[in-house]
N, C-alpha and C. Protein backbone atom coordinates (compact mmCIF):
# COMPACT_ATOMS: atom_id res chain seq x y z
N UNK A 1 0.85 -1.18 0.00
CA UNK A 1 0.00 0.00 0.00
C UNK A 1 0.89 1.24 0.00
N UNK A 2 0.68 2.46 -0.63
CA UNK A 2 1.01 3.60 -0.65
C UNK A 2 0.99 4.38 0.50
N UNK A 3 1.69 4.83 1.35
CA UNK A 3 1.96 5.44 2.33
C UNK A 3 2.70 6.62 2.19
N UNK A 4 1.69 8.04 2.46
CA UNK A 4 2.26 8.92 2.51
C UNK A 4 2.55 9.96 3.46
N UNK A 5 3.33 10.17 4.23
CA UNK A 5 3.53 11.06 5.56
C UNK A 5 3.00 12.33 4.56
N UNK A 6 2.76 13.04 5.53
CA UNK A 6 2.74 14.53 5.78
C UNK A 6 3.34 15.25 6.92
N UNK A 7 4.26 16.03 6.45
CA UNK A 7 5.04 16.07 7.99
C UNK A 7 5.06 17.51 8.31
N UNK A 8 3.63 18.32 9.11
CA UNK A 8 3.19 19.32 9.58
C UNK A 8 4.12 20.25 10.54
N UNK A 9 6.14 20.11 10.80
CA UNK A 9 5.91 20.60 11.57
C UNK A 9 6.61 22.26 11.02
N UNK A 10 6.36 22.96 11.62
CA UNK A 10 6.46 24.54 10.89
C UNK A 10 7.92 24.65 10.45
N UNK A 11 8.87 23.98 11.46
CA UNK A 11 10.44 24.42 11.07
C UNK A 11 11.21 23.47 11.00
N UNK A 12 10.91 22.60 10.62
CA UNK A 12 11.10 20.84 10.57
C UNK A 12 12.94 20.65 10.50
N UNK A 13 13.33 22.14 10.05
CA UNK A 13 15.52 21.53 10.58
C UNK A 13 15.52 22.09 12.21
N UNK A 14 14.63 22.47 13.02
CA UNK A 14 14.67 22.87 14.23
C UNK A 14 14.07 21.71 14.96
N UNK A 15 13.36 20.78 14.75
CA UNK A 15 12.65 19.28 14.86
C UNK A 15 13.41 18.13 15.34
N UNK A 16 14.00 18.40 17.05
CA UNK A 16 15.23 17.17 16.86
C UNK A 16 13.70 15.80 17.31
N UNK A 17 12.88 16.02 17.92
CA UNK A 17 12.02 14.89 17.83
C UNK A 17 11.39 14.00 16.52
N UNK A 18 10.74 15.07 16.06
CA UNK A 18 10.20 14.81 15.03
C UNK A 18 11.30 14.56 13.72
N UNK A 19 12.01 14.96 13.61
CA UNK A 19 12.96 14.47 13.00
C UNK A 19 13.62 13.40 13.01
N UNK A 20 13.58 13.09 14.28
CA UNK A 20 14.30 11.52 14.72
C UNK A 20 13.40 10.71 14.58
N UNK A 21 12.31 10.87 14.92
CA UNK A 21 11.16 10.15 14.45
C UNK A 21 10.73 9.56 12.78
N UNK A 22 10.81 10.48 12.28
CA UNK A 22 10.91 10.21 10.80
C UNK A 22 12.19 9.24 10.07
N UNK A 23 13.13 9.89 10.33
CA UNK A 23 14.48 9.29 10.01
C UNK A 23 13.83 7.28 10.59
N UNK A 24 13.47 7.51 11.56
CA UNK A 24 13.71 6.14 11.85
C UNK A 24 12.92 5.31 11.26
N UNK A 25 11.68 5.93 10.54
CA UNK A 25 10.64 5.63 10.25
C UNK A 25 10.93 5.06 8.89
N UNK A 26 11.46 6.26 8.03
CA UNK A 26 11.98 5.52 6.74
C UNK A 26 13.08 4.70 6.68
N UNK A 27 13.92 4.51 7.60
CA UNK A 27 14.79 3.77 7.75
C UNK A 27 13.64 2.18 7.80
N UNK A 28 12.31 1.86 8.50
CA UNK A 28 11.61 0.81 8.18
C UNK A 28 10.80 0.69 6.97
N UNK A 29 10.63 1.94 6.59
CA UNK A 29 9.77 2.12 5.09
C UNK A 29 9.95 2.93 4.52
N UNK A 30 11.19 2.55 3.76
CA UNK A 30 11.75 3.72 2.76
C UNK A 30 10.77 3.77 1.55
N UNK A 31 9.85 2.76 1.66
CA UNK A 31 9.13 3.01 0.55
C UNK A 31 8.03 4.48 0.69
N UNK A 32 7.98 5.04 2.54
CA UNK A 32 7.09 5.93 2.42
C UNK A 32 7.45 7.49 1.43
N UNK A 33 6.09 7.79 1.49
CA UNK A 33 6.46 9.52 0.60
C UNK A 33 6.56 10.71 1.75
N UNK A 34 7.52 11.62 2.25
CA UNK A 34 7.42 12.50 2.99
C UNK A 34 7.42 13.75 2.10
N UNK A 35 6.17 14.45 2.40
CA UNK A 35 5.93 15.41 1.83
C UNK A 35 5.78 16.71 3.14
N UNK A 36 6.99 17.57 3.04
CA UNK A 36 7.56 18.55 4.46
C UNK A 36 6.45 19.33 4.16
N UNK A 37 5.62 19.81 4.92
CA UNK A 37 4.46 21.38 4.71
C UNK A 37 5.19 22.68 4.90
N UNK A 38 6.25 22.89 5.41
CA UNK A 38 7.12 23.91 5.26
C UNK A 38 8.29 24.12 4.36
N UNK A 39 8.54 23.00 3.73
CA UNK A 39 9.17 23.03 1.95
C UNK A 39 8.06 23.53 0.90
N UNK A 40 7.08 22.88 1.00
CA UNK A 40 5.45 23.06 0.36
C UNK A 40 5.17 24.31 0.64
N UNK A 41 5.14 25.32 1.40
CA UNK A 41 4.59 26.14 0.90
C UNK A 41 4.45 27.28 -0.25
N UNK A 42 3.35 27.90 -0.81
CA UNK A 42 3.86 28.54 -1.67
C UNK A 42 3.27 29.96 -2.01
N UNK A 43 3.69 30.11 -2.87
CA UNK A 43 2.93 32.37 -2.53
C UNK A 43 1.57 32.28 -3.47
N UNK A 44 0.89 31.57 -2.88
CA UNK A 44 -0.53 31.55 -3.66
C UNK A 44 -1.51 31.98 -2.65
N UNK A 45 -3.18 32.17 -2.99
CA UNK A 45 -4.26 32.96 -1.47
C UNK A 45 -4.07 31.34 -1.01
N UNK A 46 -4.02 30.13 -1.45
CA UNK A 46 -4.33 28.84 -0.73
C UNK A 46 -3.03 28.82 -0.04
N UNK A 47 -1.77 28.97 -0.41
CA UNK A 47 -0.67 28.90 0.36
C UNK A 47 0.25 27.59 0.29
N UNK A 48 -0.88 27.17 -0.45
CA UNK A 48 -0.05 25.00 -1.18
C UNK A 48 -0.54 25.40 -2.68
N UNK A 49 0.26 24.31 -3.33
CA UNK A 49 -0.15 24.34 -4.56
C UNK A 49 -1.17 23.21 -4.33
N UNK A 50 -2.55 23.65 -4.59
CA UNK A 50 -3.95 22.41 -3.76
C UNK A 50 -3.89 21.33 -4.72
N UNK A 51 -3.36 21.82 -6.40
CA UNK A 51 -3.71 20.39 -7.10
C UNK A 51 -2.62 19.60 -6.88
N UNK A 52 -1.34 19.65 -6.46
CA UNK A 52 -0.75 18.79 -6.02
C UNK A 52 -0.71 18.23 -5.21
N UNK A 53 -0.78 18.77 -3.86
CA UNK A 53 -1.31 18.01 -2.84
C UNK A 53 -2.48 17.23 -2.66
N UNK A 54 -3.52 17.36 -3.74
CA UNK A 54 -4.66 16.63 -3.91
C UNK A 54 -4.52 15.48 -4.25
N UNK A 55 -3.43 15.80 -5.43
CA UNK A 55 -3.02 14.36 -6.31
C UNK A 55 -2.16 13.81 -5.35
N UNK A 56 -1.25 13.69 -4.40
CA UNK A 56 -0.77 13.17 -3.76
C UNK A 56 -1.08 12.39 -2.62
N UNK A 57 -2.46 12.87 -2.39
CA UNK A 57 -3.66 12.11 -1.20
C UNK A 57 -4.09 11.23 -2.15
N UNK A 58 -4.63 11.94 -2.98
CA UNK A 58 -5.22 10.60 -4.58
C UNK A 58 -4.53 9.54 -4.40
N UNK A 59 -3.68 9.50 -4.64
CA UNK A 59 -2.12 8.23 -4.78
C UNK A 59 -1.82 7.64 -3.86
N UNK A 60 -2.57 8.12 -2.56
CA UNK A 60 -1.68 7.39 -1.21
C UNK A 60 -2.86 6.27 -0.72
N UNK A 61 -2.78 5.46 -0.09
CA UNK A 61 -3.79 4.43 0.71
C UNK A 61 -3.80 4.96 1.90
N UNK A 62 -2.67 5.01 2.95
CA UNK A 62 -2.34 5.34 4.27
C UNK A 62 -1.90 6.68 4.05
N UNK A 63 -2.74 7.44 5.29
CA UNK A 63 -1.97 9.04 5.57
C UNK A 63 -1.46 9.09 6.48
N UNK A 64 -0.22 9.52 6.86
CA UNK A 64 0.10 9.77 8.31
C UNK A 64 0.50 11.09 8.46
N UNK A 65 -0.38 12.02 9.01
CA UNK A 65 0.01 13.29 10.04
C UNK A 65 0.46 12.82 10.58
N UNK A 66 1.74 13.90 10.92
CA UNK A 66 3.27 13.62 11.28
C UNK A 66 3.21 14.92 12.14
N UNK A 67 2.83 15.43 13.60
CA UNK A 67 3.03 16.78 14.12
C UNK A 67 3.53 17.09 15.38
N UNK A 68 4.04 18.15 15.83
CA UNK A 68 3.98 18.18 17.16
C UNK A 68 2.93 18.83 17.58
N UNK A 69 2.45 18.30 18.69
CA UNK A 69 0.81 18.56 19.37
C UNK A 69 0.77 20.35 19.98
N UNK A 70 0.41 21.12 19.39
CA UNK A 70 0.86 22.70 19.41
C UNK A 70 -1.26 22.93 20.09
N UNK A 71 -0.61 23.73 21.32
CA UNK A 71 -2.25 24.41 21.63
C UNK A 71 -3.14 23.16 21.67
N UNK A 72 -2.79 22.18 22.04
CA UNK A 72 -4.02 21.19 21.25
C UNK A 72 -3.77 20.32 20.24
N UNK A 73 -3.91 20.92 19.20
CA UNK A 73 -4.03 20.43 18.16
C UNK A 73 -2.95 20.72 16.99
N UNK A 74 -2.95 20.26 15.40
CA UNK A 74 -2.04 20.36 14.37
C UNK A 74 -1.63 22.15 14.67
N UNK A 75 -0.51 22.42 14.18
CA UNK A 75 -0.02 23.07 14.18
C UNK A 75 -0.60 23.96 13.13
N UNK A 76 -0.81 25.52 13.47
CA UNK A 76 -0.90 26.00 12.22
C UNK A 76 -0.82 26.32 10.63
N UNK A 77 0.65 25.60 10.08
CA UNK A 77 0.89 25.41 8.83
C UNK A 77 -0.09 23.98 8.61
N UNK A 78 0.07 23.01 9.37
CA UNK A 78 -0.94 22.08 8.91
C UNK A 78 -2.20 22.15 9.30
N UNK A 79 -2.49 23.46 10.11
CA UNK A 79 -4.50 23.76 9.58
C UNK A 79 -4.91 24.57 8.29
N UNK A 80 -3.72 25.27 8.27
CA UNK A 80 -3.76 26.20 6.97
C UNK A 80 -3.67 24.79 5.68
N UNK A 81 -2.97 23.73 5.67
CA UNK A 81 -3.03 23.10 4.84
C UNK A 81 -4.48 22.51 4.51
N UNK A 82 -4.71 22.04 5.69
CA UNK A 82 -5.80 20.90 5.74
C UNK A 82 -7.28 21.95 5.38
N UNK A 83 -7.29 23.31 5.46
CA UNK A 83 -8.26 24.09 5.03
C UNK A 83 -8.10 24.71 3.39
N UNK A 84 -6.80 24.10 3.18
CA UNK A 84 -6.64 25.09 1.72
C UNK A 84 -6.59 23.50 0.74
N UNK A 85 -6.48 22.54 1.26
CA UNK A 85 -6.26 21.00 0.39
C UNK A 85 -7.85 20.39 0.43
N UNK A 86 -8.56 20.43 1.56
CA UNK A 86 -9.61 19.25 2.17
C UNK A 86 -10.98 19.97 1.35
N UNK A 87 -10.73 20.40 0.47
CA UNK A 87 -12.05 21.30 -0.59
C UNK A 87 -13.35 20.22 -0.92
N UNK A 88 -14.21 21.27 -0.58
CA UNK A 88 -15.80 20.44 -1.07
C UNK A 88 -15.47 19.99 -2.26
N UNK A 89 -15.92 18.78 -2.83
CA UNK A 89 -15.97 18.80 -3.69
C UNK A 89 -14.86 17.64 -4.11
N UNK A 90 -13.85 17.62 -3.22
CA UNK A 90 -12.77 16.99 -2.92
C UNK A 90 -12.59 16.15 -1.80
N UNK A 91 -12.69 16.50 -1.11
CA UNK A 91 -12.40 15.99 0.49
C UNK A 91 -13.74 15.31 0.72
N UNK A 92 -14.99 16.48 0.78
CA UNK A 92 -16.29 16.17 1.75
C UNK A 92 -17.39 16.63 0.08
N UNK A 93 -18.45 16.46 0.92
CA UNK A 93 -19.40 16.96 0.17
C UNK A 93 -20.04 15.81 -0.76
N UNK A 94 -20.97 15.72 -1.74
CA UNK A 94 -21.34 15.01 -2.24
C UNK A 94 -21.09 14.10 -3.56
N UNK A 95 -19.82 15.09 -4.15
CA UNK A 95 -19.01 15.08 -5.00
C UNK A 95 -17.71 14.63 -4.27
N UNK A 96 -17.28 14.69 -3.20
CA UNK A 96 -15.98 14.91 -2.53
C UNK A 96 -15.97 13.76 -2.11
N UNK A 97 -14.96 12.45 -3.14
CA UNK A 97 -15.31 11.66 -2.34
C UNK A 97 -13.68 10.64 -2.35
N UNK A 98 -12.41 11.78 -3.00
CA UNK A 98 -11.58 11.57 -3.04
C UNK A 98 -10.26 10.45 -2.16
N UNK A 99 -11.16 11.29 -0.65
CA UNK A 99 -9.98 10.51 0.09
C UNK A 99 -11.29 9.02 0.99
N UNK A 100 -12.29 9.10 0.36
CA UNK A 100 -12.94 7.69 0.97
C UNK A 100 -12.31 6.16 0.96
N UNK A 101 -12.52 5.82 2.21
CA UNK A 101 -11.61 4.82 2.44
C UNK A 101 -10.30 4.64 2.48
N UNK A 102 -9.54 5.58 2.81
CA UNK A 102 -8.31 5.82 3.20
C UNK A 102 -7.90 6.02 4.76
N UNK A 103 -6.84 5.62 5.29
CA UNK A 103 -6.60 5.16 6.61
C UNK A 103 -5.79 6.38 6.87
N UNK A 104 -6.13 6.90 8.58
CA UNK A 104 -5.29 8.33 8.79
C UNK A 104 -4.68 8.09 9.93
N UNK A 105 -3.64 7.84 10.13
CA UNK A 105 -2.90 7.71 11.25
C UNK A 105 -2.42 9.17 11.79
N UNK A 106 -2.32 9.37 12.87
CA UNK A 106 -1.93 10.63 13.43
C UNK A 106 -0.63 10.29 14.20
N UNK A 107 0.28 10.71 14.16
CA UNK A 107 1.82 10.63 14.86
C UNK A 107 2.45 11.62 14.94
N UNK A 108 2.05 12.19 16.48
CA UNK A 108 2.81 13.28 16.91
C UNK A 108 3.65 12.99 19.05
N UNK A 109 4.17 14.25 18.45
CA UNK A 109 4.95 14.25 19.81
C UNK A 109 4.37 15.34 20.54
N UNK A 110 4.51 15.54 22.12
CA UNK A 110 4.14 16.19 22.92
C UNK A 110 5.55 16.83 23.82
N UNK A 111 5.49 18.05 24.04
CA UNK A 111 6.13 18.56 24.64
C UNK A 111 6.15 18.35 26.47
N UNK A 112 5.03 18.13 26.67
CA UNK A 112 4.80 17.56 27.97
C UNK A 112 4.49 16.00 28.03
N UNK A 113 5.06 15.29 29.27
CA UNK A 113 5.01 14.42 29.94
C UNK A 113 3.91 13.56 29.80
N UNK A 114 3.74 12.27 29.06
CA UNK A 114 2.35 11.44 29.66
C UNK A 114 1.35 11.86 30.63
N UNK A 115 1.96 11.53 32.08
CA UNK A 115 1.46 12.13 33.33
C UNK A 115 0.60 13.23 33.09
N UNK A 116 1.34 14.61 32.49
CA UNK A 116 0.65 15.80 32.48
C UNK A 116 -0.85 15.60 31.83
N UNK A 117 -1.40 14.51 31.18
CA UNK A 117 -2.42 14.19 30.26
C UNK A 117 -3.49 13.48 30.34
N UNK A 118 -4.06 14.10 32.12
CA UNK A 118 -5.05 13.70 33.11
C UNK A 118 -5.54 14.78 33.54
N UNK A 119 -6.53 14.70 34.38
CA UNK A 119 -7.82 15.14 34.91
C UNK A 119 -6.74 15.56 36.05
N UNK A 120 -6.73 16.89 36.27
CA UNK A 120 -6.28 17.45 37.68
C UNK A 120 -4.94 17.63 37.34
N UNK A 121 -4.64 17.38 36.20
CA UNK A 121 -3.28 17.40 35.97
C UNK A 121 -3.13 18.67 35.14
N UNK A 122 -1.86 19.38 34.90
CA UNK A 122 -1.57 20.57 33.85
C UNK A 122 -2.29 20.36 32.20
N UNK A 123 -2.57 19.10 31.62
CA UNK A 123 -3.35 19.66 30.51
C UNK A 123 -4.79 18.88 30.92
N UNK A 124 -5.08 18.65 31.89
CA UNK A 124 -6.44 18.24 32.41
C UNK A 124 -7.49 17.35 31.61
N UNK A 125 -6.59 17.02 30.56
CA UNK A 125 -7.35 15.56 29.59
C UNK A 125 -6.38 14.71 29.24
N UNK A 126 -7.25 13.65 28.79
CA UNK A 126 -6.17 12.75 28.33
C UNK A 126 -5.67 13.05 26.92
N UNK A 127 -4.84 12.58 26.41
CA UNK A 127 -4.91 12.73 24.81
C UNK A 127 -5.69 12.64 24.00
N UNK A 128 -6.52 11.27 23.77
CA UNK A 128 -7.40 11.13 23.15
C UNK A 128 -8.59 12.26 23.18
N UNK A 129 -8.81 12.96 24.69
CA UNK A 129 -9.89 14.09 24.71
C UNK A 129 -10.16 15.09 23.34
N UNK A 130 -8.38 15.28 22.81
CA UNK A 130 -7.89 16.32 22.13
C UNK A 130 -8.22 15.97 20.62
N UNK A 131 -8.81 14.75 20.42
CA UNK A 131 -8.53 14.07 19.24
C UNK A 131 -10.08 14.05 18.38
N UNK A 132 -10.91 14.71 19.02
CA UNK A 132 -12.86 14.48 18.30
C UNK A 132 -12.16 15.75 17.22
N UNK A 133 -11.48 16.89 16.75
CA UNK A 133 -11.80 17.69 15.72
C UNK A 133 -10.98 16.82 14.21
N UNK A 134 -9.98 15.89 14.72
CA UNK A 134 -9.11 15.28 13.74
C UNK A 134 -9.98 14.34 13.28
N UNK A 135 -10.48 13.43 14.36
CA UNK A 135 -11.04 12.47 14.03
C UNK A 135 -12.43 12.61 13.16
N UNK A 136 -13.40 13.74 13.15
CA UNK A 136 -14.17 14.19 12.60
C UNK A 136 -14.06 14.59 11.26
N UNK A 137 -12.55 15.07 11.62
CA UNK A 137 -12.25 15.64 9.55
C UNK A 137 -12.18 14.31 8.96
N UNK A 138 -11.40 13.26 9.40
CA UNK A 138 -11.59 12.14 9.25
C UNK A 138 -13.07 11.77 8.79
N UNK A 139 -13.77 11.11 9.52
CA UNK A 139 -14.68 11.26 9.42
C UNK A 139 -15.59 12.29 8.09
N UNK A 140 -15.83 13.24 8.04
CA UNK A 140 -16.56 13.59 7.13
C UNK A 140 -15.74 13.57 5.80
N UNK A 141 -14.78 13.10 5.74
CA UNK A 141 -13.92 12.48 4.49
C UNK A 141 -14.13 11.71 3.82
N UNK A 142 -14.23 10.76 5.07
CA UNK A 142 -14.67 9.12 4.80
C UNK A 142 -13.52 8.01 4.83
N UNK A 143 -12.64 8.67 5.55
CA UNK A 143 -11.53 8.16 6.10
C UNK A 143 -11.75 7.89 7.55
N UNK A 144 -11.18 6.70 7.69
CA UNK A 144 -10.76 6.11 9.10
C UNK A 144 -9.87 6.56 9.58
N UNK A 145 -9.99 7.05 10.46
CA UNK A 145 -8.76 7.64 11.51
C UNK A 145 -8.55 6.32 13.06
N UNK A 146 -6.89 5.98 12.70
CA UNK A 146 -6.74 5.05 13.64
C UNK A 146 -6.38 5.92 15.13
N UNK A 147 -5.95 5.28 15.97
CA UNK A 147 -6.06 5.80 17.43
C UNK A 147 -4.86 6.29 17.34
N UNK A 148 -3.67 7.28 17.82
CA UNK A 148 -2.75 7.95 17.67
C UNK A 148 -1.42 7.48 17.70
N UNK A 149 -0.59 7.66 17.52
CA UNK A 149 0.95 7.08 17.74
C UNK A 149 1.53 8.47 18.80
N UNK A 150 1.55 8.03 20.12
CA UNK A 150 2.02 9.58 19.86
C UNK A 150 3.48 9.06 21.23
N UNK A 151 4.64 9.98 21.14
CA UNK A 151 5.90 10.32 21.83
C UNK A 151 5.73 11.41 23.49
N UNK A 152 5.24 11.15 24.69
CA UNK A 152 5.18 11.84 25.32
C UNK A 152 6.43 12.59 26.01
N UNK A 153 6.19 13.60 26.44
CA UNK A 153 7.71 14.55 27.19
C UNK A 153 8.91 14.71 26.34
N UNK A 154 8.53 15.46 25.52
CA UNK A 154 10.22 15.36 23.99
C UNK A 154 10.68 16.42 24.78
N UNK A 155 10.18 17.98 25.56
CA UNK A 155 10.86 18.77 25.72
C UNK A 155 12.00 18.33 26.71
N UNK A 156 11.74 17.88 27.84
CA UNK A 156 12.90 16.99 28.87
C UNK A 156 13.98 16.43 27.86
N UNK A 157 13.68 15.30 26.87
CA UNK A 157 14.71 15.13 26.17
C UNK A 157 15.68 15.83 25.36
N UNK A 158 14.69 16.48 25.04
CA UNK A 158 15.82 17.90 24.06
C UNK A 158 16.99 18.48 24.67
N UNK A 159 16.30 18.74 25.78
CA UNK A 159 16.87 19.91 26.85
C UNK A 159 17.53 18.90 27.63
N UNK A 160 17.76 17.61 27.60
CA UNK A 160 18.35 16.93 28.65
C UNK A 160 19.69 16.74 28.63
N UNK A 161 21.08 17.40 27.64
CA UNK A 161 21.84 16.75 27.13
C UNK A 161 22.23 15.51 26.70
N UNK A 162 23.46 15.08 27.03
CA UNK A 162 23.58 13.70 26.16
C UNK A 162 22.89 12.32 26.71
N UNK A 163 22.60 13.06 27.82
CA UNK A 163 21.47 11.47 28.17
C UNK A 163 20.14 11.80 27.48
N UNK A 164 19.81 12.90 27.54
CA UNK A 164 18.45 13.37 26.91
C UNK A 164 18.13 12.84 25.39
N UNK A 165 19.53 13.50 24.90
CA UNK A 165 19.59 12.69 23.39
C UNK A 165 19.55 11.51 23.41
N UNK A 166 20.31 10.91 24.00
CA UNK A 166 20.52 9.52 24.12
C UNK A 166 18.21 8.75 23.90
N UNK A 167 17.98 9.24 25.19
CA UNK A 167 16.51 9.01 25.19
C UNK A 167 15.44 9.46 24.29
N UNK A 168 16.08 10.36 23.43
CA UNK A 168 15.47 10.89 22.35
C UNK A 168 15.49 10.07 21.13
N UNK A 169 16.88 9.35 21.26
CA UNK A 169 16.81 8.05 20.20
C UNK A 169 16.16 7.24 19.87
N UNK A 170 16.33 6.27 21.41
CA UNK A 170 15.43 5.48 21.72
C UNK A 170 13.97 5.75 21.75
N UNK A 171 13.77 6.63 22.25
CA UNK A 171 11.66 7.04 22.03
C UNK A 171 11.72 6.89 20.47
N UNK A 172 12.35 8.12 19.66
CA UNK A 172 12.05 8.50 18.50
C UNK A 172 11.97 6.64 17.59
N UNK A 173 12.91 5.81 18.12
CA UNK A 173 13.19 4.74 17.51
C UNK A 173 11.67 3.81 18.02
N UNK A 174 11.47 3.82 19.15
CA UNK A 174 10.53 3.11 19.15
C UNK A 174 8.98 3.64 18.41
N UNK A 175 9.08 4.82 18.90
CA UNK A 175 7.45 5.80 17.58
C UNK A 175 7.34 5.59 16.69
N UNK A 176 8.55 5.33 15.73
CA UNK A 176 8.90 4.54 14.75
C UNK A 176 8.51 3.35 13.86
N UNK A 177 8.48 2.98 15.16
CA UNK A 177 8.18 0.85 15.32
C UNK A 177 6.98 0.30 15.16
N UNK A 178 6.15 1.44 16.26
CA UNK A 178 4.90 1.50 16.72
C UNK A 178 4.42 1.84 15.64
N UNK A 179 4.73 3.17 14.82
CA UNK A 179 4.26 3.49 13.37
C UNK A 179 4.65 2.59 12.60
N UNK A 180 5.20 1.98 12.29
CA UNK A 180 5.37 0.95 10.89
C UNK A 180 4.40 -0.49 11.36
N UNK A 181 4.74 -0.21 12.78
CA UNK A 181 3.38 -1.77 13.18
C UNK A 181 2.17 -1.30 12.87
N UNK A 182 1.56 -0.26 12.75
CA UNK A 182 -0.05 0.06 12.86
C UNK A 182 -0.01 -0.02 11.36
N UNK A 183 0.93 0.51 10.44
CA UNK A 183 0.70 0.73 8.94
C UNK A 183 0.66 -0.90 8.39
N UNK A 184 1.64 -1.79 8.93
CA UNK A 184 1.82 -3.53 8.88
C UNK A 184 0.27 -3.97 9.35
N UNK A 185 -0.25 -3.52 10.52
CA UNK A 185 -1.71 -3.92 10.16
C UNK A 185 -2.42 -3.85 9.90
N UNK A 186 -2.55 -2.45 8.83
CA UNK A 186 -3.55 -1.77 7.96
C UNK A 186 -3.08 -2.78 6.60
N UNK A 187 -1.99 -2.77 6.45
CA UNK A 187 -2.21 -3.19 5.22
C UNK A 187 -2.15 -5.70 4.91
N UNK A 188 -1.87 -5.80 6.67
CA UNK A 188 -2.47 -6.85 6.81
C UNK A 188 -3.94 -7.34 6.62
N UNK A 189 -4.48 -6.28 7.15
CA UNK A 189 -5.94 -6.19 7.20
C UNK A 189 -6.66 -6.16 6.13
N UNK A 190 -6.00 -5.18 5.27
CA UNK A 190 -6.22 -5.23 3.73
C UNK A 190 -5.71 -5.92 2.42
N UNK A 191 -4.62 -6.92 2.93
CA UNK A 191 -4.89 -8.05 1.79
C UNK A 191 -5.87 -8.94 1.67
C-alpha cells in the first residue's frame, strides 16, 4: 500500500524529535512519501499548490500526520493546509469523495510528559480528549482515523543533554516501530 507522511511541523531543521522520528521511520519504510508542509509552501491565497497536494492524497492508501501537538491540536501550517487542500468537492461533500476509504494515522509528539495528560493534571485531559476535531475531519472524508501514535515529554529530552539525546533516540526509535506496526496492520488487514 502507498503510504504517505505529511510532515506538519512549521520548522522541521529545528525538529530534533520529530525528526528523529521520521528518520527512523523511513529507515523501516523507505518506501514511504514525505511530503515537508514547510518546503510546500507557496505564494498563492491557498498557500499550497492544492492540485498537487490533492493528487498526492489521490495516490496514497495510508496518511500519516506527522506533528507536534501545538495548543491542542495540528499546528498552524498544517490547519492552513488541511483548510486550503480538504475542498468540497474533494475531500467532503457530495461530489468529494476523493480521500474515501483511506486510513489516517496521526503521529505526533508532545512537549509535555504522559502524566501531564489527566484530569487534575496541567493539561487536564487525556490525549485522546484532544482528538474528536481530527477524528471528525476524518470522518466527514470518509476516512478512518486510527487511534494515535504519539511520543510523550520530547521537551525533557531535548533539553536533557547527552542522556536526553541519548533518550530521544530510543523514544524517536521506538514511535517509529509502533508506526510501521499500525501501517503492517492496515495493510495486513487489507490483503
Amino acid at each position: 500500500m502507498k503510504v504517505l507522511v505529511i510532515n506538519g511541523h512549521p520548522t522541521p531543521k529545528e525538529s530534533a524529535a520529530g525528526k528523529a522520528i521520521l528518520n527512523a521511520f523511513l529507515k523501516q519504510r523507505p518506501d514511504a512519501i514525505v511530503r515537508t508542509l514547510a518546503e510546500r509552501k507557496a505564494d498563492s491565497p491557498a498557500g499550497f499548490d492544492v492540485e498537487a497536494e490533492q493528487a498526492a492524497l489521490r495516490d496514497a492508501d495510508i496518511i500519516v500526520w506527522h506533528f507536534p501537538f501545538y495548543w491542542y491540536s495540528v499546528p498552524g501550517l498544517m490547519k492552513t493546509w488541511i483548510d486550503s487542500v480538504f475542498l468540497r468537492g474533494f475531500a467532503h461533500g457530495s461530489n468529494g469523495t476523493a480521500l474515501r476509504g483511506k486510513k489516517l494515522v496521526v503521529s505526533l509528539t508532545t512537549g509535555a510528559p504522559e502524566a501531564a495528560y489527566a484530569e487534575g493534571m496541567p493539561m487536564n485531559w487525556p490525549l485522546e480528549a484532544f482528538m474528536p476535531p481530527l477524528r471528525q475531519t476524518a470522518s466527514l472524508c470518509g476516512m478512518e482515523m486510527l487511534d494515535p501514535v504519539a511520543t510523550y515529554g520530547t521537551t525533557a529530552m531535548v533539553l536533557g543533554g547527552d542522556e536526553g539525546r541519548e533518550a530521544l533516540a530510543q523514544a524517536a526509535q521506538k514511535h517509529a516501530e509502533r508506526l510501521a506496526a499500525v501501517i503492517a496492520s492496515i495493510e495486513k488487514a487489507e490483503a
